[in-house]
C-alpha atoms as a PDB file:
ATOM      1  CA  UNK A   1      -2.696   9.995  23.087  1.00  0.00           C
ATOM      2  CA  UNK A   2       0.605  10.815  21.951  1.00  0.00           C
ATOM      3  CA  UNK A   3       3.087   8.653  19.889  1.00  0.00           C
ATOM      4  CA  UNK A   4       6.561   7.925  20.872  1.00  0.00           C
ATOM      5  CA  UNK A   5       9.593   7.248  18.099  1.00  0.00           C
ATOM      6  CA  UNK A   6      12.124   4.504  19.721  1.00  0.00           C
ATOM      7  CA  UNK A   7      15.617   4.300  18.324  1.00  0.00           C
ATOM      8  CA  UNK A   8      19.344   3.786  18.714  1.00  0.00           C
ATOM      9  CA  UNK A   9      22.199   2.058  16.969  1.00  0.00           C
ATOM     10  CA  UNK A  10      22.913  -1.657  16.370  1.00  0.00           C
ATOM     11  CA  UNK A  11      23.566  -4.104  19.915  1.00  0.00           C
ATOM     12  CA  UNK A  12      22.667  -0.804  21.793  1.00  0.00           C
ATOM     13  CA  UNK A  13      19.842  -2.571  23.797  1.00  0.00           C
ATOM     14  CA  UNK A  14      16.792  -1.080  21.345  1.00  0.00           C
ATOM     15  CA  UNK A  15      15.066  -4.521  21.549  1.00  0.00           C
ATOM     16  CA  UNK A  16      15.501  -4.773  25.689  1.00  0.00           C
ATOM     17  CA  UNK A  17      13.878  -1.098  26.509  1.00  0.00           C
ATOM     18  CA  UNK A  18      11.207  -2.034  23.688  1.00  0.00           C
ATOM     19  CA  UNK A  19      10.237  -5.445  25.570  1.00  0.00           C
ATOM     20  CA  UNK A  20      10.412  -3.456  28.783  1.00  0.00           C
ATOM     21  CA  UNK A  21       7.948  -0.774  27.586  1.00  0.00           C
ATOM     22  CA  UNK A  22       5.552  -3.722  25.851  1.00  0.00           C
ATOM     23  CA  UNK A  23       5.492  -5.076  29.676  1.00  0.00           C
ATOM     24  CA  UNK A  24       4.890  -1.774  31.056  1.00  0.00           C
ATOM     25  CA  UNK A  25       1.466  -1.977  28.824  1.00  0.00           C
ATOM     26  CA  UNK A  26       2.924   0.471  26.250  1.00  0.00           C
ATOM     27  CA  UNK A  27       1.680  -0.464  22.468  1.00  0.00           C
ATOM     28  CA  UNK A  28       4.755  -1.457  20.578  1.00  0.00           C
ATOM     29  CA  UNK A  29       4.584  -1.695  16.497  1.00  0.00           C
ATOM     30  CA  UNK A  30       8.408  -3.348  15.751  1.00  0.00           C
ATOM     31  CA  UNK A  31       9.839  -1.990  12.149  1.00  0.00           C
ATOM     32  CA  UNK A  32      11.875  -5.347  11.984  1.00  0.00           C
ATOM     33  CA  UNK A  33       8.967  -8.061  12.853  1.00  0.00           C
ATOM     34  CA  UNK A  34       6.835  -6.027  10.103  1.00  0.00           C
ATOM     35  CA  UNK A  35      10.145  -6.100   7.513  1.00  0.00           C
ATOM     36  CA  UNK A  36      10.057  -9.742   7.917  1.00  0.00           C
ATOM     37  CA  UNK A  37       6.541 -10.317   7.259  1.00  0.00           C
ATOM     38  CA  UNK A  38       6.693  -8.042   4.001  1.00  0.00           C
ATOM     39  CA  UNK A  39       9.380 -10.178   2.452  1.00  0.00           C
ATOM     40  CA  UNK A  40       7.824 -13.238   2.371  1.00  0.00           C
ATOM     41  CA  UNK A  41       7.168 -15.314  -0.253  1.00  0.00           C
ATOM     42  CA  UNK A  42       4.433 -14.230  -2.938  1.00  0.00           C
ATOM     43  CA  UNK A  43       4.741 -10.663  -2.002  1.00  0.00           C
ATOM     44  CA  UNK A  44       5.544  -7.746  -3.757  1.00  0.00           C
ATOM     45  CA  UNK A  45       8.625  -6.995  -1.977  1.00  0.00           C
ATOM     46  CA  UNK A  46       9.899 -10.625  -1.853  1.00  0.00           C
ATOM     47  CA  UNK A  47       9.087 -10.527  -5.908  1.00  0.00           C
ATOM     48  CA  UNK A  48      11.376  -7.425  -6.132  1.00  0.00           C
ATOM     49  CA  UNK A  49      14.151  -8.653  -3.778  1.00  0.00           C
ATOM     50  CA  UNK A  50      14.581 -12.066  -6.500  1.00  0.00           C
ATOM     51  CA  UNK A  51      14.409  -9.677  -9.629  1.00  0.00           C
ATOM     52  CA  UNK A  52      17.054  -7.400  -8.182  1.00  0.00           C
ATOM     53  CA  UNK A  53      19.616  -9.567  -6.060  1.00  0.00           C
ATOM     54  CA  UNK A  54      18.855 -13.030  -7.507  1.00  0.00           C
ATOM     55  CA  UNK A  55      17.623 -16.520  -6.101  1.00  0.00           C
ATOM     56  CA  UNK A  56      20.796 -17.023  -4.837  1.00  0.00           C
ATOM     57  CA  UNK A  57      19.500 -15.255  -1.367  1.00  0.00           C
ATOM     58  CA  UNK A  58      16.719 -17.601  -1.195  1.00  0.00           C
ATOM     59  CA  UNK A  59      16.914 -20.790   1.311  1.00  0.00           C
ATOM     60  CA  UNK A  60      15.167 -24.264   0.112  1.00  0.00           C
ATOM     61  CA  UNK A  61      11.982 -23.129   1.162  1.00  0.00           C
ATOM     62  CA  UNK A  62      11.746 -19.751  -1.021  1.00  0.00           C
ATOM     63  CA  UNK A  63      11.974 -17.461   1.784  1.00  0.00           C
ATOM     64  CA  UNK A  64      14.778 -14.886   1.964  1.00  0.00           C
ATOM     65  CA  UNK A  65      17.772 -15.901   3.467  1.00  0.00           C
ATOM     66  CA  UNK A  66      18.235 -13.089   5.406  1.00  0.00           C
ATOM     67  CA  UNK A  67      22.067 -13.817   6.484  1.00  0.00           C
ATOM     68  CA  UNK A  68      23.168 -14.415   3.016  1.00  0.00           C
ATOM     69  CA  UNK A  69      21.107 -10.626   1.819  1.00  0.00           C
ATOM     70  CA  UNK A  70      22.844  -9.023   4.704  1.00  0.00           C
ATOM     71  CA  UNK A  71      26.384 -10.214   3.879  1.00  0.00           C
ATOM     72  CA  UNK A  72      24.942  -8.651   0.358  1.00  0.00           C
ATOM     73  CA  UNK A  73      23.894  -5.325   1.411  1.00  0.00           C
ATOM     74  CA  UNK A  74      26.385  -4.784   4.099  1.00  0.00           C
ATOM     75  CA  UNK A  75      29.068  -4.846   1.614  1.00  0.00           C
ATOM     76  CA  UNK A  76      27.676  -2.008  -0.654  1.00  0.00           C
ATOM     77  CA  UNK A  77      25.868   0.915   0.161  1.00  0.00           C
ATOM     78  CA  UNK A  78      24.457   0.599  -3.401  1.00  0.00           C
ATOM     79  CA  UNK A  79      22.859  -2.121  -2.689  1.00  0.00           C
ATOM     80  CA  UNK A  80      21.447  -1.710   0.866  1.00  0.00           C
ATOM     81  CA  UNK A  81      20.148   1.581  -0.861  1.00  0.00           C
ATOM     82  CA  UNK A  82      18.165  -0.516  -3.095  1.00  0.00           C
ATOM     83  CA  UNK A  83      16.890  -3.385  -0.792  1.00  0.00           C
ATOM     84  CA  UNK A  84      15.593  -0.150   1.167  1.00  0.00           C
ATOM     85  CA  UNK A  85      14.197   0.944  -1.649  1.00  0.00           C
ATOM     86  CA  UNK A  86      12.252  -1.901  -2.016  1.00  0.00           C
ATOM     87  CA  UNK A  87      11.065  -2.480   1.315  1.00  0.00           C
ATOM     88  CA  UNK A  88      10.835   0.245   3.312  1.00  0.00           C
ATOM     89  CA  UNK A  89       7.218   1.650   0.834  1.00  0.00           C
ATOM     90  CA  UNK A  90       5.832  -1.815   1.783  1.00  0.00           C
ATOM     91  CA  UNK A  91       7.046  -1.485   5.648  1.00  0.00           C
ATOM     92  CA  UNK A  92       5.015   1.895   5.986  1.00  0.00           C
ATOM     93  CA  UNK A  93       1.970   0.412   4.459  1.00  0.00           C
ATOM     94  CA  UNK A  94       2.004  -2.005   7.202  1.00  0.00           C
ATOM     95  CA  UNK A  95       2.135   0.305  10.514  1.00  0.00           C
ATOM     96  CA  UNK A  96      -0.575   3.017  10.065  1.00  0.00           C
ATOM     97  CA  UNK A  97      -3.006   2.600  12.839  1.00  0.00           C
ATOM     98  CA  UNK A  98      -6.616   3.768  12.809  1.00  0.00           C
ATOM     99  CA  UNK A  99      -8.112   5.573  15.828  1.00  0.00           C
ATOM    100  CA  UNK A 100     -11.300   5.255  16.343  1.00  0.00           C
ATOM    101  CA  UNK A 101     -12.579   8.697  18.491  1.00  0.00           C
ATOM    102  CA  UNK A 102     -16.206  10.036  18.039  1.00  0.00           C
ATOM    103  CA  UNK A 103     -15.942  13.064  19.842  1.00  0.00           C
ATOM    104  CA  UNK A 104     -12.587  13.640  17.907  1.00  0.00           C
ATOM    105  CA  UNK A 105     -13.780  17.447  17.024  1.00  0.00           C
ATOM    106  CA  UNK A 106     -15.688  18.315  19.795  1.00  0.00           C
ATOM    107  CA  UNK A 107     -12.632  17.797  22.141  1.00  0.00           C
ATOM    108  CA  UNK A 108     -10.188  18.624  19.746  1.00  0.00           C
ATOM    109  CA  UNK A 109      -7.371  17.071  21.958  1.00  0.00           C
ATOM    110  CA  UNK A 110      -6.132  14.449  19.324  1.00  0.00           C
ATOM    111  CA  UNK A 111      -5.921  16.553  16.228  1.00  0.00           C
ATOM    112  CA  UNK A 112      -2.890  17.897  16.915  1.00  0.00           C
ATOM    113  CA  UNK A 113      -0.985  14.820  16.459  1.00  0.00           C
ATOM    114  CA  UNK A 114      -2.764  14.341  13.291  1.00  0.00           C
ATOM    115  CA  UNK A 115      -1.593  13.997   9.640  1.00  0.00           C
ATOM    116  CA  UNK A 116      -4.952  12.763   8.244  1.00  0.00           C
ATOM    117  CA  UNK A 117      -8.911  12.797   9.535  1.00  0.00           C
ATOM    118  CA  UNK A 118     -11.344  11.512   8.232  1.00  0.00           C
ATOM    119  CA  UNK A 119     -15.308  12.175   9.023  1.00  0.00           C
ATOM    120  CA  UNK A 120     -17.990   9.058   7.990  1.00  0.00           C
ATOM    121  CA  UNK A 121     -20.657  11.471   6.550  1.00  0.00           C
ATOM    122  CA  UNK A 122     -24.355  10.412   5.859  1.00  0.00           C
ATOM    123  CA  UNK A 123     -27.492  13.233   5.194  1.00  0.00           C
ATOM    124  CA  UNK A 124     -29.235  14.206   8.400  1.00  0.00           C
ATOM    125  CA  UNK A 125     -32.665  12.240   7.598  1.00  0.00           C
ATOM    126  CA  UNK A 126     -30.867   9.085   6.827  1.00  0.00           C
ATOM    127  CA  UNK A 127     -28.747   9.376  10.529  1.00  0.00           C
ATOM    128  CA  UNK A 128     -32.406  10.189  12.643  1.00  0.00           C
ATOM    129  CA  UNK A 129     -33.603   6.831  10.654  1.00  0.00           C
ATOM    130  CA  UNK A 130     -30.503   4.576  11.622  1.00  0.00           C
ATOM    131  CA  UNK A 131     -30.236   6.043  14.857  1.00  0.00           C
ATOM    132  CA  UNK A 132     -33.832   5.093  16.100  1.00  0.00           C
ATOM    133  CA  UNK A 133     -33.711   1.393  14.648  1.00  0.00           C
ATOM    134  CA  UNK A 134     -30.660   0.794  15.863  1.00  0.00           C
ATOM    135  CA  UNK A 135     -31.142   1.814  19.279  1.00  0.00           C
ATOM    136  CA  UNK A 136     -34.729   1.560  19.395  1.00  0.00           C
ATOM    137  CA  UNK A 137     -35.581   5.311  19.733  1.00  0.00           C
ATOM    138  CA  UNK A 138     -38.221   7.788  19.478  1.00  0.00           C
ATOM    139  CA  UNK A 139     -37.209  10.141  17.059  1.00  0.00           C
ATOM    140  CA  UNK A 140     -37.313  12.574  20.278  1.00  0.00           C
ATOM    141  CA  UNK A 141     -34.618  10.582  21.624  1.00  0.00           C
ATOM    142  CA  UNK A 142     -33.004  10.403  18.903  1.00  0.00           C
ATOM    143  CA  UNK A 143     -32.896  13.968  18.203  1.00  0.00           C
ATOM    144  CA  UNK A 144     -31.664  14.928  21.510  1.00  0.00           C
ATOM    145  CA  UNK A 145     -28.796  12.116  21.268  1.00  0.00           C
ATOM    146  CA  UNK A 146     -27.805  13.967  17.474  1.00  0.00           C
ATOM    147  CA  UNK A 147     -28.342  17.035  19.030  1.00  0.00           C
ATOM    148  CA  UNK A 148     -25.516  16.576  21.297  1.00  0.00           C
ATOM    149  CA  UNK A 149     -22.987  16.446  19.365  1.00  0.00           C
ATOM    150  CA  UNK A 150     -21.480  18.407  16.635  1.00  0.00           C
ATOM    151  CA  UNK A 151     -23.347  18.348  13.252  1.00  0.00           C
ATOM    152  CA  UNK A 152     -21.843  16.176  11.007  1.00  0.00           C
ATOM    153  CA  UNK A 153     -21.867  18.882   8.230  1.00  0.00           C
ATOM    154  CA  UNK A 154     -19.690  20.780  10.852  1.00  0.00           C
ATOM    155  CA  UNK A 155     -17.851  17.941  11.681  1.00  0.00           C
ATOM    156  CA  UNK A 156     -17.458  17.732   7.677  1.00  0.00           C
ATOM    157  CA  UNK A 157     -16.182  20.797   6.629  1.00  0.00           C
ATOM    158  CA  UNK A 158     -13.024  20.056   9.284  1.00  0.00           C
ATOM    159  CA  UNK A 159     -11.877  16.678   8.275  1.00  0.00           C
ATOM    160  CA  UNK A 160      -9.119  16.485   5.666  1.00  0.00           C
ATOM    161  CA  UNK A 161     -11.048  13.243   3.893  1.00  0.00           C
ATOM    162  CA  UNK A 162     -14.400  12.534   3.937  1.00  0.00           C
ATOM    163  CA  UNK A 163     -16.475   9.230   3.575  1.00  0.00           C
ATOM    164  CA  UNK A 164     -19.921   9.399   2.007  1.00  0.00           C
ATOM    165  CA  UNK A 165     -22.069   6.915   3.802  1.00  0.00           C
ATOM    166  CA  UNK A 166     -25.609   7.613   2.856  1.00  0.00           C
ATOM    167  CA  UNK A 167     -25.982   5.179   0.620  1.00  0.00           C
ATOM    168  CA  UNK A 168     -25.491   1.487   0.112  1.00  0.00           C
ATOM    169  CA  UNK A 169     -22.414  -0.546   1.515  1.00  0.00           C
ATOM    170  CA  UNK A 170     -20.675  -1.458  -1.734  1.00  0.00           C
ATOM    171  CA  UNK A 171     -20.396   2.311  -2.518  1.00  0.00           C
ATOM    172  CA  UNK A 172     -18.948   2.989   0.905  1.00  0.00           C
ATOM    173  CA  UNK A 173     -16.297   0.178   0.406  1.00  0.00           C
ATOM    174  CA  UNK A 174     -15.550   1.647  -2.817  1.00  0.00           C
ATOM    175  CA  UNK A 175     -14.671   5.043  -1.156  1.00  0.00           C
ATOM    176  CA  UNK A 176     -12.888   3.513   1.865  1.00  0.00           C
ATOM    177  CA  UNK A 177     -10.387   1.387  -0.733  1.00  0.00           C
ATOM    178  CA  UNK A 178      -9.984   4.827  -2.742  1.00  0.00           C
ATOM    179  CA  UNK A 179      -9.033   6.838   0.913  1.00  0.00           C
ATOM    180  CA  UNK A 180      -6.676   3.302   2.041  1.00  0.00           C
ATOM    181  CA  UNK A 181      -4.441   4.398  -1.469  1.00  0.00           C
ATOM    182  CA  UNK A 182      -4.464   7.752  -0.705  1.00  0.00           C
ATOM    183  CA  UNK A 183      -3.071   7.120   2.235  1.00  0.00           C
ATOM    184  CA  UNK A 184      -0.160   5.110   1.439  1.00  0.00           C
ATOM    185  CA  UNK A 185       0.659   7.392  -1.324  1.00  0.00           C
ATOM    186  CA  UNK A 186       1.065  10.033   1.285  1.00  0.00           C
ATOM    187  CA  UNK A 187       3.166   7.669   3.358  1.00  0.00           C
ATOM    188  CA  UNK A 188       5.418   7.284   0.509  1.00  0.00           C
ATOM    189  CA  UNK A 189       6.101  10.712   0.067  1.00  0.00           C
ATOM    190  CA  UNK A 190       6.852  11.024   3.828  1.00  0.00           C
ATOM    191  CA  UNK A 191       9.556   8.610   3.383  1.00  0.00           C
ATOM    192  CA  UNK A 192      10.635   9.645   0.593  1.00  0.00           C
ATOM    193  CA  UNK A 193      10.876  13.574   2.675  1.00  0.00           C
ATOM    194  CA  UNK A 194      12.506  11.844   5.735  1.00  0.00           C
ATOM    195  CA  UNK A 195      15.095  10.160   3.808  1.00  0.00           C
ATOM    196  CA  UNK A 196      16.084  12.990   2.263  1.00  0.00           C
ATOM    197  CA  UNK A 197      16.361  14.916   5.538  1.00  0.00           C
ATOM    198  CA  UNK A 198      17.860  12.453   6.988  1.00  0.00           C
ATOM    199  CA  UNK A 199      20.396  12.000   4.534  1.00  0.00           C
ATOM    200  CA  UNK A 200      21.150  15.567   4.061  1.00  0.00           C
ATOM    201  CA  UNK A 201      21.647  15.603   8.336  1.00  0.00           C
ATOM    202  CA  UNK A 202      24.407  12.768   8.196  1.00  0.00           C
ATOM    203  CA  UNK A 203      22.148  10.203   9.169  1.00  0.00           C
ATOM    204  CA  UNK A 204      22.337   7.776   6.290  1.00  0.00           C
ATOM    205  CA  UNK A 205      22.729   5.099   8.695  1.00  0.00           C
ATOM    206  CA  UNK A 206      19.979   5.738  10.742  1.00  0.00           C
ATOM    207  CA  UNK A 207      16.538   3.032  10.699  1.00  0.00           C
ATOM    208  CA  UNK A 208      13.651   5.223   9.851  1.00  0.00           C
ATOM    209  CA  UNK A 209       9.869   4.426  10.912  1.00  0.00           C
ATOM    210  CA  UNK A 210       6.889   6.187  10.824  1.00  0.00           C
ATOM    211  CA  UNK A 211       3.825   5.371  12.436  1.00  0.00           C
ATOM    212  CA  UNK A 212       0.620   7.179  11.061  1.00  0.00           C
ATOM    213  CA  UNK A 213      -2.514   7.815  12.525  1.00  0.00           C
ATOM    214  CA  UNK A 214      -5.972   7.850  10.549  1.00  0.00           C
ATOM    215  CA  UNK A 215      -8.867   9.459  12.840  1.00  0.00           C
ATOM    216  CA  UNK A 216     -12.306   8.428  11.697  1.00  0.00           C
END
């Protein structure tokens, strides 16, 4: 599993290798079909954009009038600066993708290409219990089954987050929604890093996007 940035400058034929690659079978995540769904109407972004540039850039409808913002932003860097500002946070919260991989740690192939991991935790008495009623087990069986992969209290001390699931649901969802902010704060700052690099590089004109993967 590895991830693949795509890039290149405006009527350069981007969009034809990307639709080549999608029919290839490659997974595609497109920046600019995810910047158009976070400016729409009743979303932060789309709030932001009105407060900032005015409802002058709106059609009849309420969306953003995307011709009229460009002709906006293309004529001052000032101003493309700060529609970035605004969406580009909201873009990133959109295209993290969570990988699913039980045996993450025990192969140890993925973690490389790993910002974040993140190990579902629950005590070893309350696993043996879930274990045998799910899969109707003996606790034998379900021993040997545990016993075959790495303890989770291994498994724990590795991760970089860790979910506490030996109790109910509702305190599990609580957890999950505190990790989902951490994670888009750290997103942020990545942008906020890359932009910087990028800027002191000479690349100010460059379309940045990151694509983050969660392990669990």
């Amino acid at each position: 599993m590895f991830l693949v940035g795509l890039t290149g400058g405006i009527a350069s034929g981007k969009s034809t290798v990307s639709s080549q690659l999608r029919e290839l079978g490659c997974p595609v995540i497109d920046a600019d079909v995810v910047a158009r769904k976070v400016v729409e109407p009743q979303s932060v972004a789309h709030r932001l954009i009105v407060q900032h540039f005015g409802r002058e850039v709106l059609l009849d409808n309420g969306e953003i009038d995307r011709k009229k913002l460009s002709q906006i932003i293309f004529s001052s860097p000032e101003k493309r600066r700060l529609l970035n500002s605004i969406t580009h946070p909201e873009i990133h919260k959109e295209i993290y993708v969570i990988l699913d991989v039980p045996l993450l740690f025990e192969t140890r192939r993925l973690t490389r290409f790993l910002t974040h991991t993140v190990v579902v935790y629950c005590d070893p008495a309350t696993q043996l219990s879930r274990l045998m009623q799910r899969d109707t087990l003996s606790q034998e069986e379900a021993e040997q089954r545990i016993a075959a992969q790495m303890p989770l209290e291994e498994k724990r001390g590795l991760a970089s987050h860790v979910i506490e699931n030996s109790g109910s649901r509702e305190e599990t969802l609580r957890q999950v929604l505190r990790l989902h902010t951490k994670l888009e704060d750290s997103m942020q700052f990545l942008l906020v890093r890359a932009v910087a690099v990028a800027a002191v590089a000479g690349l100010g004109s460059l379309l940045f996007c990151t694509v983050r993967l969660l392990v669990s």
